[in-house]
C-alpha atoms as a PDB file:
ATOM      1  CA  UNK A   1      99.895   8.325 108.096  1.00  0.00           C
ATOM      2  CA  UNK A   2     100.041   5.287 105.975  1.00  0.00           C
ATOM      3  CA  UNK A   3      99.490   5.040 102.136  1.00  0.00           C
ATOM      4  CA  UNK A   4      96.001   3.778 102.823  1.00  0.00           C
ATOM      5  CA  UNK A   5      94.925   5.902 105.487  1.00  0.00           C
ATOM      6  CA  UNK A   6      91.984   8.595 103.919  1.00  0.00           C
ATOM      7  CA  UNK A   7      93.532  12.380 103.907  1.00  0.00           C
ATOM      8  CA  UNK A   8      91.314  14.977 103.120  1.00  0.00           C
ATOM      9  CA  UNK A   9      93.132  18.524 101.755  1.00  0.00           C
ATOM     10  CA  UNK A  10      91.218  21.533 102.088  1.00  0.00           C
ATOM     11  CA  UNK A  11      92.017  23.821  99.566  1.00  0.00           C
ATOM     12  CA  UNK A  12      93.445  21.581  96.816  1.00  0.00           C
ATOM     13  CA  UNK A  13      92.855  24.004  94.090  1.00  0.00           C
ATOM     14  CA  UNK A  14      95.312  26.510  95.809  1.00  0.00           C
ATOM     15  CA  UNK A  15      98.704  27.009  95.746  1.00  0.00           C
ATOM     16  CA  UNK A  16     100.050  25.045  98.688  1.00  0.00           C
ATOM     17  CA  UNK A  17      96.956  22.249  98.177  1.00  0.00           C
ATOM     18  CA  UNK A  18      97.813  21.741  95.281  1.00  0.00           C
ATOM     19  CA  UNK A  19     101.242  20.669  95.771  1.00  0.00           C
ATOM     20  CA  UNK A  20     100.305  18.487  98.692  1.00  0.00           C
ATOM     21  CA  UNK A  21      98.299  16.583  96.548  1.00  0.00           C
ATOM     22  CA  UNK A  22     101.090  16.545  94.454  1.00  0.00           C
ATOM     23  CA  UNK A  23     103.190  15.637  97.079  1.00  0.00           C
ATOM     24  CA  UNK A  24     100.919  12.708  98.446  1.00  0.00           C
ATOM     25  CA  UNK A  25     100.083  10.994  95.371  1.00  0.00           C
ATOM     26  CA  UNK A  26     103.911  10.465  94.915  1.00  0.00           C
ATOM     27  CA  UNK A  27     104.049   9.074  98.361  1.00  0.00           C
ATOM     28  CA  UNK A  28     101.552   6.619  97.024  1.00  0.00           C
ATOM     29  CA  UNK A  29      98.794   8.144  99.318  1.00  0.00           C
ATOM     30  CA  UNK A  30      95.587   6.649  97.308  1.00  0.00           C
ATOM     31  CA  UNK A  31      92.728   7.452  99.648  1.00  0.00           C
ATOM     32  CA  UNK A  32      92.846  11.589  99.155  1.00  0.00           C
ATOM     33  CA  UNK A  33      89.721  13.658  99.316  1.00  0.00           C
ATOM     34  CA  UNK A  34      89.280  16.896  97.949  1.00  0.00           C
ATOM     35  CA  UNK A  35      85.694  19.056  97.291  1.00  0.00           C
ATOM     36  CA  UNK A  36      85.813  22.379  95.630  1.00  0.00           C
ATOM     37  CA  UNK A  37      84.238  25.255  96.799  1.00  0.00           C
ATOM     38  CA  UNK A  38      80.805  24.879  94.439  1.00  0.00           C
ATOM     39  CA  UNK A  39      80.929  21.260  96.052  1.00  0.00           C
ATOM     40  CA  UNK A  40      81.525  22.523  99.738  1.00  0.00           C
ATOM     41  CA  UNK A  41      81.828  25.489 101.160  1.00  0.00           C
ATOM     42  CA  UNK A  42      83.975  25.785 104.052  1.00  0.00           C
ATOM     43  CA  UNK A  43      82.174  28.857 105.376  1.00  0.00           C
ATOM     44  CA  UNK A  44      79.048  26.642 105.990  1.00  0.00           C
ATOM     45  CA  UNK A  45      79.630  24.517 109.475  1.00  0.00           C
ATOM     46  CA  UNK A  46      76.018  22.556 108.370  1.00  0.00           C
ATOM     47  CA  UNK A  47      77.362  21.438 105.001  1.00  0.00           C
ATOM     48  CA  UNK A  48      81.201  20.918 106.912  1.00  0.00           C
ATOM     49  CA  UNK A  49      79.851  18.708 109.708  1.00  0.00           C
ATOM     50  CA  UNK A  50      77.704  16.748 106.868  1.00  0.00           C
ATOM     51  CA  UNK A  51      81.180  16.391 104.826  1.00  0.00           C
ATOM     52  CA  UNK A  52      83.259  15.198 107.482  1.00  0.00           C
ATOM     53  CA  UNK A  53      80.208  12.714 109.013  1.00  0.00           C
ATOM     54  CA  UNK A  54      79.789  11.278 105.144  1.00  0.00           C
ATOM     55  CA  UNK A  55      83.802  10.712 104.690  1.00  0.00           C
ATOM     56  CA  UNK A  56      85.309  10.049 108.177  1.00  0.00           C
ATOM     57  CA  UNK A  57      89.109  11.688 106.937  1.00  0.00           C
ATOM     58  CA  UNK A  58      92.217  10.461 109.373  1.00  0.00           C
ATOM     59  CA  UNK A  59      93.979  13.363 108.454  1.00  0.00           C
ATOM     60  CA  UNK A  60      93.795  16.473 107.244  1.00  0.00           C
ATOM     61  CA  UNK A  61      95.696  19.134 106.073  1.00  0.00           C
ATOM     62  CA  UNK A  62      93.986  22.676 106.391  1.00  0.00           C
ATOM     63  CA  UNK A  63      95.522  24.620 103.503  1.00  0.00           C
ATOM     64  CA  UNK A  64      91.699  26.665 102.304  1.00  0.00           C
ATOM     65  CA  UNK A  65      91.549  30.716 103.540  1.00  0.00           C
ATOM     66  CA  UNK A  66      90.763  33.518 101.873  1.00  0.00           C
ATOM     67  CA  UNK A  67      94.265  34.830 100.450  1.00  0.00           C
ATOM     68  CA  UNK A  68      95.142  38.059  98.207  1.00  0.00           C
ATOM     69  CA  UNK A  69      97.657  40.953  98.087  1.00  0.00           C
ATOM     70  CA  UNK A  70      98.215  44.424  99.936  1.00  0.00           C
ATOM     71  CA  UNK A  71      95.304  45.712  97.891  1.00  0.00           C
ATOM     72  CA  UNK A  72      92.970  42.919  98.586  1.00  0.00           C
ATOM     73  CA  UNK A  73      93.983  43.075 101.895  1.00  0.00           C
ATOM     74  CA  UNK A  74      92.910  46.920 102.563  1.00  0.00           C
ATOM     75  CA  UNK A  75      90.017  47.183 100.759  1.00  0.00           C
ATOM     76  CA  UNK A  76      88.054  43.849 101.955  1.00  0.00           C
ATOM     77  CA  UNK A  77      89.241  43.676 105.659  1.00  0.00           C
ATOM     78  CA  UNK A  78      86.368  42.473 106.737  1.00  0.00           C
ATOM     79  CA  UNK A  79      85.932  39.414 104.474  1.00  0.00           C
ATOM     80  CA  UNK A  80      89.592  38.536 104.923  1.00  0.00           C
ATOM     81  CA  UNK A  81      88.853  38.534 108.668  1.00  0.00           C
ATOM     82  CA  UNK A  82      85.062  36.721 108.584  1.00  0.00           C
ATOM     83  CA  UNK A  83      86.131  34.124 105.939  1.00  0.00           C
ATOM     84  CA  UNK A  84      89.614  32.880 107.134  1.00  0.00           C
ATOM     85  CA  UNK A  85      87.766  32.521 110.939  1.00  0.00           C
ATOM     86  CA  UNK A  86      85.096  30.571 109.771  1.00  0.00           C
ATOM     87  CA  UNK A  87      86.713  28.608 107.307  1.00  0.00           C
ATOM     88  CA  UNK A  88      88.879  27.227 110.678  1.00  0.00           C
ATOM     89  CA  UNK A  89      86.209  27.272 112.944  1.00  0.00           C
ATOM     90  CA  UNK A  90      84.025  25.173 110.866  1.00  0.00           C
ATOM     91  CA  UNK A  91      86.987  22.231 109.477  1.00  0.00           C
ATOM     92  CA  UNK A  92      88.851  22.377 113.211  1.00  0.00           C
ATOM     93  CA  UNK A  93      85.803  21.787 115.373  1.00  0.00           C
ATOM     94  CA  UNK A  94      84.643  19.017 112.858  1.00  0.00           C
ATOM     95  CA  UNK A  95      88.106  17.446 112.883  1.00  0.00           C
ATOM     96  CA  UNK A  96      87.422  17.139 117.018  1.00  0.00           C
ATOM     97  CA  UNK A  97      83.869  15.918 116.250  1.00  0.00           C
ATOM     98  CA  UNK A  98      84.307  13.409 114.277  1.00  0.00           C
ATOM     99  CA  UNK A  99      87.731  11.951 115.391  1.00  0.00           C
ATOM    100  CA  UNK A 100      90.337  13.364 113.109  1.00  0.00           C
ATOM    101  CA  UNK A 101      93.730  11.752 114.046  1.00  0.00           C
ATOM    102  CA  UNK A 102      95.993  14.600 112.866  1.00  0.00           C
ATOM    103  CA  UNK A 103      95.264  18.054 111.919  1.00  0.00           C
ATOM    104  CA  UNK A 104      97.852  20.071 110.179  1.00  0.00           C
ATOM    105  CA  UNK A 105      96.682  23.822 110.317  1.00  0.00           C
ATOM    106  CA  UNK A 106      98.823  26.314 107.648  1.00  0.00           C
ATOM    107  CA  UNK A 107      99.207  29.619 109.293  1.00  0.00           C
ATOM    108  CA  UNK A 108     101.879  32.694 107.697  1.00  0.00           C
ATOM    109  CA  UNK A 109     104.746  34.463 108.495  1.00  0.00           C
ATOM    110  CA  UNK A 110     102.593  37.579 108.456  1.00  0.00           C
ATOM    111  CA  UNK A 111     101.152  36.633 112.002  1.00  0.00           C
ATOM    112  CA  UNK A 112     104.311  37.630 113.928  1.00  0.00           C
ATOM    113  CA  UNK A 113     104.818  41.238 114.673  1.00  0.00           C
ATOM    114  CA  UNK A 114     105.999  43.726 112.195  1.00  0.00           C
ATOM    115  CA  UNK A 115     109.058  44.823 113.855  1.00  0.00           C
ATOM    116  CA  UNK A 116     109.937  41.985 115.861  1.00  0.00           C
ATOM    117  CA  UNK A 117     113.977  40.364 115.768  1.00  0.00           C
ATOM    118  CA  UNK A 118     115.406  38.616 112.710  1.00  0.00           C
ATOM    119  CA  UNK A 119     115.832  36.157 112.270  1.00  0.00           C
ATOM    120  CA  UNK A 120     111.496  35.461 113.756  1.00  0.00           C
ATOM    121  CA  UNK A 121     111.424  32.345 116.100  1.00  0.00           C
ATOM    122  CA  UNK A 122     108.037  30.943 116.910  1.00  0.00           C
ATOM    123  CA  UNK A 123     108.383  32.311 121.077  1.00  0.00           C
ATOM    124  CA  UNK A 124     107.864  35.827 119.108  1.00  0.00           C
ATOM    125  CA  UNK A 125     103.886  35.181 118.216  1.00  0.00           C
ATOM    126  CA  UNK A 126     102.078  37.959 119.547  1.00  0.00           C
ATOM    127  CA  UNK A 127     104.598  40.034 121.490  1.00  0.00           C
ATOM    128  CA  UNK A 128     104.051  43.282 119.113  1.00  0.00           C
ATOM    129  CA  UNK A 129     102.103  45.056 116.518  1.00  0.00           C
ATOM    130  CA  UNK A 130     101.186  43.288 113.441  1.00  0.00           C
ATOM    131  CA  UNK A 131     101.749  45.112 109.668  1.00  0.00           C
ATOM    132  CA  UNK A 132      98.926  47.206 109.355  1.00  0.00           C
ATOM    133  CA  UNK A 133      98.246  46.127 105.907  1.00  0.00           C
ATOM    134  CA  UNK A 134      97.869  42.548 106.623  1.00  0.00           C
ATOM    135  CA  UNK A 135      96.208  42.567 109.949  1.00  0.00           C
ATOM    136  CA  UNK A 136      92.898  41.166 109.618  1.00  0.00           C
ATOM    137  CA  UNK A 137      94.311  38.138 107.739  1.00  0.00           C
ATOM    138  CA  UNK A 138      96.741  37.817 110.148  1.00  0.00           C
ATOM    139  CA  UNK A 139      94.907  37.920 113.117  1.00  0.00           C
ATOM    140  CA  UNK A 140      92.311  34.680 111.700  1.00  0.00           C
ATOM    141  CA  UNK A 141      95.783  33.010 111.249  1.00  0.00           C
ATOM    142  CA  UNK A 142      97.107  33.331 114.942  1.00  0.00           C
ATOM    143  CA  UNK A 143      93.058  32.448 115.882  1.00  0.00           C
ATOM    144  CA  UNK A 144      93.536  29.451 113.812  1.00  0.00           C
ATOM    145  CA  UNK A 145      96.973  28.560 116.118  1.00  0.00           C
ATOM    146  CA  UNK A 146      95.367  29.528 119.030  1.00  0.00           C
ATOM    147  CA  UNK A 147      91.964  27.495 117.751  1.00  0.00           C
ATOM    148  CA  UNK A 148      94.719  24.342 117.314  1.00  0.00           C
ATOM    149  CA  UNK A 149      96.184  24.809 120.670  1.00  0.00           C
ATOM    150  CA  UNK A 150      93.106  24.985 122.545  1.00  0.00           C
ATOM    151  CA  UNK A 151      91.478  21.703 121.353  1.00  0.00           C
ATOM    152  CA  UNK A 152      94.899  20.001 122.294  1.00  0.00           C
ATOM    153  CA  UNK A 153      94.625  21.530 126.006  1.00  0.00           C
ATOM    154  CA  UNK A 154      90.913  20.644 126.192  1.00  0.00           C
ATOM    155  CA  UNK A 155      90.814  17.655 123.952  1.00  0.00           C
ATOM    156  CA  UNK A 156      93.995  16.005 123.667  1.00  0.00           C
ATOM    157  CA  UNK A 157      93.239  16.610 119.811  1.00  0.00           C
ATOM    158  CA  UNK A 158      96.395  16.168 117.572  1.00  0.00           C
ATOM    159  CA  UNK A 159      96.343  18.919 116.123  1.00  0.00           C
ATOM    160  CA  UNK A 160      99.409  21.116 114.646  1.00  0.00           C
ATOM    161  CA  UNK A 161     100.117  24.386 113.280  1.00  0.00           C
ATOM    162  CA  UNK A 162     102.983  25.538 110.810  1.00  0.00           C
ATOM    163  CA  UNK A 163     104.059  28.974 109.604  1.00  0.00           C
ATOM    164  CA  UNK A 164     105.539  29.008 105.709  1.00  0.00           C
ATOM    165  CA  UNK A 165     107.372  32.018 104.952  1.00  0.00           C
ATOM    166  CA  UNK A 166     106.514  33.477 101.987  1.00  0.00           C
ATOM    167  CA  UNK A 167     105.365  30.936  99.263  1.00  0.00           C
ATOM    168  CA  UNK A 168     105.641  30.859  95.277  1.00  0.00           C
ATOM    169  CA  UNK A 169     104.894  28.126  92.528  1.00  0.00           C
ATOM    170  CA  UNK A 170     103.002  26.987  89.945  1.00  0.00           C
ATOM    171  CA  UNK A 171      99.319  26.919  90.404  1.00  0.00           C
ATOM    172  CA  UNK A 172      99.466  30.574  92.246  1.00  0.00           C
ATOM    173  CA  UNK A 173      97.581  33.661  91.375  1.00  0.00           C
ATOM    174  CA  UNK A 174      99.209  35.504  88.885  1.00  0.00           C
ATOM    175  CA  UNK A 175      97.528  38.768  88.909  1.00  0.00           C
ATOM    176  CA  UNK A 176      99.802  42.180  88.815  1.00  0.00           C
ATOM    177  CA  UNK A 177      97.264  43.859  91.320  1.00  0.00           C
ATOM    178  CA  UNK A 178      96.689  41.319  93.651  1.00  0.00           C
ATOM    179  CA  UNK A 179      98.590  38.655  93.847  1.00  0.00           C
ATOM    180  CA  UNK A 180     101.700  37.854  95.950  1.00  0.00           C
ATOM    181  CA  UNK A 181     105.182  39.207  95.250  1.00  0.00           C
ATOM    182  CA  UNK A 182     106.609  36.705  92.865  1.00  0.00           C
ATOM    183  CA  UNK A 183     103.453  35.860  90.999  1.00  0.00           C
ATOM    184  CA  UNK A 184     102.507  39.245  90.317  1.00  0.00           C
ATOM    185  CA  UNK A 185     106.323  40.288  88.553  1.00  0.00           C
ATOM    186  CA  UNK A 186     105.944  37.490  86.323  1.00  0.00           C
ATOM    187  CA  UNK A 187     103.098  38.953  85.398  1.00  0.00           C
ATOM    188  CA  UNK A 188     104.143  42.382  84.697  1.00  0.00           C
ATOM    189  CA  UNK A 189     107.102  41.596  83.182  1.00  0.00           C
ATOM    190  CA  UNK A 190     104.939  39.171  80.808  1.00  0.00           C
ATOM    191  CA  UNK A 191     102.599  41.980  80.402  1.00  0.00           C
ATOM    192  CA  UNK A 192     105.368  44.049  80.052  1.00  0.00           C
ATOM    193  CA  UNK A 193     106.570  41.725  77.217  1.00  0.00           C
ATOM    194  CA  UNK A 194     103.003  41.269  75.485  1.00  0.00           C
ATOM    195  CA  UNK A 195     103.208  45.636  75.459  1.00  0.00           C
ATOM    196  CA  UNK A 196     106.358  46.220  74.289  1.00  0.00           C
ATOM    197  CA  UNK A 197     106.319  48.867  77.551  1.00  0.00           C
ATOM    198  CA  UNK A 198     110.067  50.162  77.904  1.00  0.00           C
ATOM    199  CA  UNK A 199     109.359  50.181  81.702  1.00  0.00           C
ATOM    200  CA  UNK A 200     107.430  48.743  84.087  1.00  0.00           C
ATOM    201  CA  UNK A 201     106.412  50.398  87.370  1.00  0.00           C
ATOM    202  CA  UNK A 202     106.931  49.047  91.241  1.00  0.00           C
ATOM    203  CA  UNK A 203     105.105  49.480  94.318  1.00  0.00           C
ATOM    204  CA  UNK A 204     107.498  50.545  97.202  1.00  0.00           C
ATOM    205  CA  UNK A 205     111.164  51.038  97.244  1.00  0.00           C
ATOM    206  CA  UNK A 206     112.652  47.571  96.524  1.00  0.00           C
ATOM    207  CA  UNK A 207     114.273  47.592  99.581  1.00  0.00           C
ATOM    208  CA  UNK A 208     112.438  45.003 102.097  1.00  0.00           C
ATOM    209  CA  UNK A 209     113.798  41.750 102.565  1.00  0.00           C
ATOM    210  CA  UNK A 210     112.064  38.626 102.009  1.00  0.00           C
ATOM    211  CA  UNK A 211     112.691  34.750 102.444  1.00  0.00           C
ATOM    212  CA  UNK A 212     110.666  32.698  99.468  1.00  0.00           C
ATOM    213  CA  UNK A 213     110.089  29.136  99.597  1.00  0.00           C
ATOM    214  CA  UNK A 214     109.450  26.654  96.748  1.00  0.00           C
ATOM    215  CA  UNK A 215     105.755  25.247  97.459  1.00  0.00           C
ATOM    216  CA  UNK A 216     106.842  21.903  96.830  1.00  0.00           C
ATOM    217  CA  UNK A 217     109.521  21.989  99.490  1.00  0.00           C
ATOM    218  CA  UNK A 218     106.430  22.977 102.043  1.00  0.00           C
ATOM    219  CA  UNK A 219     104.351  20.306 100.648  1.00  0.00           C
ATOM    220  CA  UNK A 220     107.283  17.756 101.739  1.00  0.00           C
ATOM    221  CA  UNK A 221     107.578  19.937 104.551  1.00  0.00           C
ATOM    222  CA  UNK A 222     103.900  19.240 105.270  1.00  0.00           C
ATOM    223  CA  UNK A 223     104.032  14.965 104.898  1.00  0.00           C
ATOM    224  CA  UNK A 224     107.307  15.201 107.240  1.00  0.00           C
ATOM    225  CA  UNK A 225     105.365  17.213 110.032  1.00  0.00           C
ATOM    226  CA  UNK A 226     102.561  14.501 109.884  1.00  0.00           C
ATOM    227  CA  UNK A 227     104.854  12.477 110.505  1.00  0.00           C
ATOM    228  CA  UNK A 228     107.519  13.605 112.710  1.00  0.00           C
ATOM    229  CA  UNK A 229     105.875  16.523 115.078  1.00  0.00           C
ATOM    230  CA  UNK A 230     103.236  16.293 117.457  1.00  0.00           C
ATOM    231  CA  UNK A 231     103.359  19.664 119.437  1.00  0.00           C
ATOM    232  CA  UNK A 232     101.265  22.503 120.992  1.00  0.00           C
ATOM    233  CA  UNK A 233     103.729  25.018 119.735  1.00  0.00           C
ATOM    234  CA  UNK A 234     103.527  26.639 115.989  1.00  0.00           C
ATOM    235  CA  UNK A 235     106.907  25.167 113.529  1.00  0.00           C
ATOM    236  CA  UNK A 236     108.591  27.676 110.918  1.00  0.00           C
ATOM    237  CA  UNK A 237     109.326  26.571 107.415  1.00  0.00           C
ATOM    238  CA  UNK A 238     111.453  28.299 105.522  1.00  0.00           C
ATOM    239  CA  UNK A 239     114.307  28.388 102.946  1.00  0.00           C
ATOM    240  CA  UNK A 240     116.759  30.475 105.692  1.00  0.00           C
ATOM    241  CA  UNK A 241     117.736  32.760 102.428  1.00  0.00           C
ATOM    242  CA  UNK A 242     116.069  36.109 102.088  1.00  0.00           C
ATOM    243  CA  UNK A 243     116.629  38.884  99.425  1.00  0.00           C
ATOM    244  CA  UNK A 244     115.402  42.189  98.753  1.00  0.00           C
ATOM    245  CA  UNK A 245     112.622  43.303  96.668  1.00  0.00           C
ATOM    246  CA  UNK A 246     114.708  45.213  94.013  1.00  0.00           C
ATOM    247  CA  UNK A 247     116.675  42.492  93.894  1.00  0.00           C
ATOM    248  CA  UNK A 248     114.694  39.560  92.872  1.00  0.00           C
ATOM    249  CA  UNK A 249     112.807  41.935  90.266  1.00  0.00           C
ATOM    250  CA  UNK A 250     115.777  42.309  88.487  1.00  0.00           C
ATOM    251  CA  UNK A 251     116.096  38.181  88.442  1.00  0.00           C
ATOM    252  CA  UNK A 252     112.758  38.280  87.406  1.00  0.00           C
ATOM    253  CA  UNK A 253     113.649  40.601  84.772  1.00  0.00           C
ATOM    254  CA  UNK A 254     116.433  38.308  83.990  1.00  0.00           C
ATOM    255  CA  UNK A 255     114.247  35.108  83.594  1.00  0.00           C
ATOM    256  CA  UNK A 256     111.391  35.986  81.817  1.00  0.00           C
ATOM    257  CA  UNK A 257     113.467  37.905  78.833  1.00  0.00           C
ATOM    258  CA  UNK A 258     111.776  41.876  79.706  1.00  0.00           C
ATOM    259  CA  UNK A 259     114.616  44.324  78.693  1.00  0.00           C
ATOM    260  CA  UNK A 260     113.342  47.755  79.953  1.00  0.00           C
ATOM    261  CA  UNK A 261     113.473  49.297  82.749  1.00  0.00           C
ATOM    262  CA  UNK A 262     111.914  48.929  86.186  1.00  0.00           C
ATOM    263  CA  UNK A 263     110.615  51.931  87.805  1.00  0.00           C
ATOM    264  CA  UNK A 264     109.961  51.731  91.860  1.00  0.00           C
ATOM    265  CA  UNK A 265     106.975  53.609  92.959  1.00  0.00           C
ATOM    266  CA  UNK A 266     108.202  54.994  96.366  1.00  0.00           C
ATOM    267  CA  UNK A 267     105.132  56.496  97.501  1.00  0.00           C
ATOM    268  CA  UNK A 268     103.453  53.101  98.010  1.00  0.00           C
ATOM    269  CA  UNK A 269     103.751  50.974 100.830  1.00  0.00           C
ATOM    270  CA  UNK A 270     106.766  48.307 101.320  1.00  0.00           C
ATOM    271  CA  UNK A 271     104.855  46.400 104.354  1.00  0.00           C
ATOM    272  CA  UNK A 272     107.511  44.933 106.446  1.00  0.00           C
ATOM    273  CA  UNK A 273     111.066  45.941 106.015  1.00  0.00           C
ATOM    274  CA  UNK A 274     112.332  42.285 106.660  1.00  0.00           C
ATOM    275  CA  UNK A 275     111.011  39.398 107.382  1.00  0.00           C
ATOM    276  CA  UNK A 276     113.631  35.940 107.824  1.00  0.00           C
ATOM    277  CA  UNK A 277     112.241  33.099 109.569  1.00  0.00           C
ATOM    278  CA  UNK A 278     114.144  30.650 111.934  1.00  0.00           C
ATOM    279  CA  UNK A 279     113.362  27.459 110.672  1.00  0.00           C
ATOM    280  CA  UNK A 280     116.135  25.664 113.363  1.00  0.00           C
ATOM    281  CA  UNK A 281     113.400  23.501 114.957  1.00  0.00           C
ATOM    282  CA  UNK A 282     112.040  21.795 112.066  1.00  0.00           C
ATOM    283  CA  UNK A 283     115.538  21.879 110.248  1.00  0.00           C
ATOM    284  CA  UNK A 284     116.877  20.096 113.977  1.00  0.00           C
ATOM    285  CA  UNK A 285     114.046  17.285 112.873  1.00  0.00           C
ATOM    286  CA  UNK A 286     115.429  16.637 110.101  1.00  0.00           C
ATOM    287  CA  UNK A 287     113.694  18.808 107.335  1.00  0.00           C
ATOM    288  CA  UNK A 288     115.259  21.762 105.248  1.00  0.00           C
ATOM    289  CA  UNK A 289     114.475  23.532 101.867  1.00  0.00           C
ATOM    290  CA  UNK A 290     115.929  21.944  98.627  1.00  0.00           C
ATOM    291  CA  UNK A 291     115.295  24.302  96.391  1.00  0.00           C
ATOM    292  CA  UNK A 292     117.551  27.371  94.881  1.00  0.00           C
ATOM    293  CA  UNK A 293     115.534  30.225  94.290  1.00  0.00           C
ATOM    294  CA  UNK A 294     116.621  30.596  90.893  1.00  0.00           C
ATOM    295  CA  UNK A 295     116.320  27.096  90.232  1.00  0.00           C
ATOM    296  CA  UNK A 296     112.409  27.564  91.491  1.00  0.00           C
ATOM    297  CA  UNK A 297     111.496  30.255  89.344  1.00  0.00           C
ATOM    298  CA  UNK A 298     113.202  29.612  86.420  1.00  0.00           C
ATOM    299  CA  UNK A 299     110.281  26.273  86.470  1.00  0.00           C
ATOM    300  CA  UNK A 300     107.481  28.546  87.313  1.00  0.00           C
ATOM    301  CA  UNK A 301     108.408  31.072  84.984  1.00  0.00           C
ATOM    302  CA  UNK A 302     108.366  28.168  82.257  1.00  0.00           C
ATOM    303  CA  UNK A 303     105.093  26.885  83.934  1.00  0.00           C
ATOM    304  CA  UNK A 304     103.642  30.235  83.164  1.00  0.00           C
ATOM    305  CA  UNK A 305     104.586  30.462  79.397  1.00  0.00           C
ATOM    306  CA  UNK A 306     102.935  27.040  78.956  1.00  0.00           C
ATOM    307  CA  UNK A 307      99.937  27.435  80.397  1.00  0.00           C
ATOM    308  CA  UNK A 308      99.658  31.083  80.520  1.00  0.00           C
ATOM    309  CA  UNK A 309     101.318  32.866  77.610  1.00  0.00           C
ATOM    310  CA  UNK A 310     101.191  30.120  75.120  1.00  0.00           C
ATOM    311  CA  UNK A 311      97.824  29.343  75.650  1.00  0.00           C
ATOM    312  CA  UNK A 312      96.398  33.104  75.397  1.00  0.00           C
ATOM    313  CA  UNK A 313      95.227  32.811  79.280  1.00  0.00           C
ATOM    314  CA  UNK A 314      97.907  35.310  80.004  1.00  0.00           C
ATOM    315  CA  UNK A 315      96.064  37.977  82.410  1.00  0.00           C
ATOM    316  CA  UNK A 316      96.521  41.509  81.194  1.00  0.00           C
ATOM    317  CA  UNK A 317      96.011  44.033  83.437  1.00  0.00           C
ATOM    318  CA  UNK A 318      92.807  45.660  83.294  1.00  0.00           C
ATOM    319  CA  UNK A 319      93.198  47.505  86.653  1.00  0.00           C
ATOM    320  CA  UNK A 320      90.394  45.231  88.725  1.00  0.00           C
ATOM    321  CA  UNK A 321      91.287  44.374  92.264  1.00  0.00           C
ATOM    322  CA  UNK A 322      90.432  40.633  93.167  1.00  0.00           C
ATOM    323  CA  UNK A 323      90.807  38.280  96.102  1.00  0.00           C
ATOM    324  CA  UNK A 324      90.977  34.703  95.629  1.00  0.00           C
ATOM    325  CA  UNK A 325      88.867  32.394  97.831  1.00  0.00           C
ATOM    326  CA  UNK A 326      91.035  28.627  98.118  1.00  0.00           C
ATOM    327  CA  UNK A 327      88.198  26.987  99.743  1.00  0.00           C
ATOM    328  CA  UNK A 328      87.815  23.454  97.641  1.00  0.00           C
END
């Protein structure tokens, strides 16, 4: 993948699309495609196979699915499950069609099983139950693996997959309902702020473990698998540092300025008690996370007050459960 060569990110508005565009245009890549989702929707294999035929991409990096939180996730399992399938079906058998050279396929840690060893290499894919309340979007991820691996066996296609750990940044969805871990605490503290609420209330017990990683380290993560990996076989990334839920709240707390108190809701679900990937294989090639956690969302938290609080685009809670579709 040369600076020239045309690279077409699916997803670009997104969280991790974003930042490969990012990412690219700093590597001088200045032949990248990107369509939104009112310009082309991914769902549609006509309108794909017309994209892909009109701009002939050499590479492409599949970072559009349907995404959202434990809520999102139990209340629309079909959609989560119909979307992300299609949505891979569609860009994966066009990328065969018309001659991709490298397809880089973004799966989740959510796709191994919910109890399996720590830390979770990639040889433990499908050898146990997945978390229930993450199970349809995690089952169109490991069909999106298994969709990569088959048109390798059967096609000698080049294509890749690679499982993130859990992700945060800039450009995420900050909604307190709905959105990820880290997004959704800057929001409620924010909210929290905007209130003057002397506490703010948690779902679960604060006790799971969880590894983050700075998107920008997996877009730079992404360029160096293009690059450097050419295998059947799924690749972890991750940071290799995990901490628990009722800890990173409280640097949360810390960061954004919210002096009350933080309240954990123990009757709601945790999801997974711990999940740590091992990230020796693509840290063996030559590839590991830069970026302190504290160091990554002190700059997000900053991001937000920019172009959240200061601006008034803040989003208060009004107790509406959304999804978000990254499909452009």
């Amino acid at each position: 993948m040369n600076k020239a060569c045309k690279i077409y990110v699916a997803g670009h508005t997104g969280l991790v699309g974003s930042a490969i565009v990012k990412r690219l245009s700093l590597d001088g890549c200045n032949n990248i495609v990107t369509r939104t989702i009112a310009q082309l929707d991914l769902r549609d294999q006509k309108a794909v196979n017309q994209f892909f035929e009109c701009e002939q991409p050499e590479f492409v990096f599949l970072a559009a699915a349907r995404v959202g939180g434990i809520l999102a996730n139990t209340m629309y399992r079909a959609d989560f499950m119909y979307d992300n399938v299609a949505i891979q079906l569609n860009v994966v058998h066009a990328c065969y069609v018309y001659g991709v050279k490298k397809l880089l396929f973004f799966g989740s840690s959510c796709i191994y099983p919910r109890d399996c060893p720590q830390p979770i290499c990639e040889t433990y894919l499908m050898s146990g139950p997945l978390e229930i309340t993450n199970e349809p979007y995690a089952i169109a991820k490991i069909a999106g693996v298994a969709l990569c691996r088959s048109y390798r066996e059967q096609y000698n296609s080049s294509f890749i997959s690679c499982m993130p750990t859990n992700l945060y940044g800039t450009h995420d969805t900050f909604c307190q309902l709905n959105g990820h871990v880290i997004p959704s605490l800057i929001a409620i503290f924010f909210d929290a702020i905007y209130r003057q609420s002397k506490s703010v209330v948690l779902w679960g017990t604060g006790k799971p473990l969880r590894e983050f990683l700075y998107v920008d380290d997996l877009a730079q993560a992404a360029s160096f698998l293009m690059d450097q990996y050419d295998s059947p076989e799924p690749i972890n990334v991750g940071s290799g540092q995990e901490i628990s839920i009722r800890d990173l709240a409280g640097l949360i707390k810390e960061i954004t300025g919210y002096n009350g108190e933080i309240v954990f809701d123990c009757v709601k679900p945790d999801g997974s008690p711990r999940k740590l990937l091992d990230s020796s294989k693509i840290n063996a090639l030559g590839w590991s996370a830069k970026t302190a956690l504290r160091d990554g969302l002190q700059h997000v938290v900053d991001w937000y007050k920019v172009h959240c609080v200061e601006t008034g685009h803040m989003q208060i809670d009004s107790g509406h459960i959304k999804d978000k579709v990254i499909m452009g």
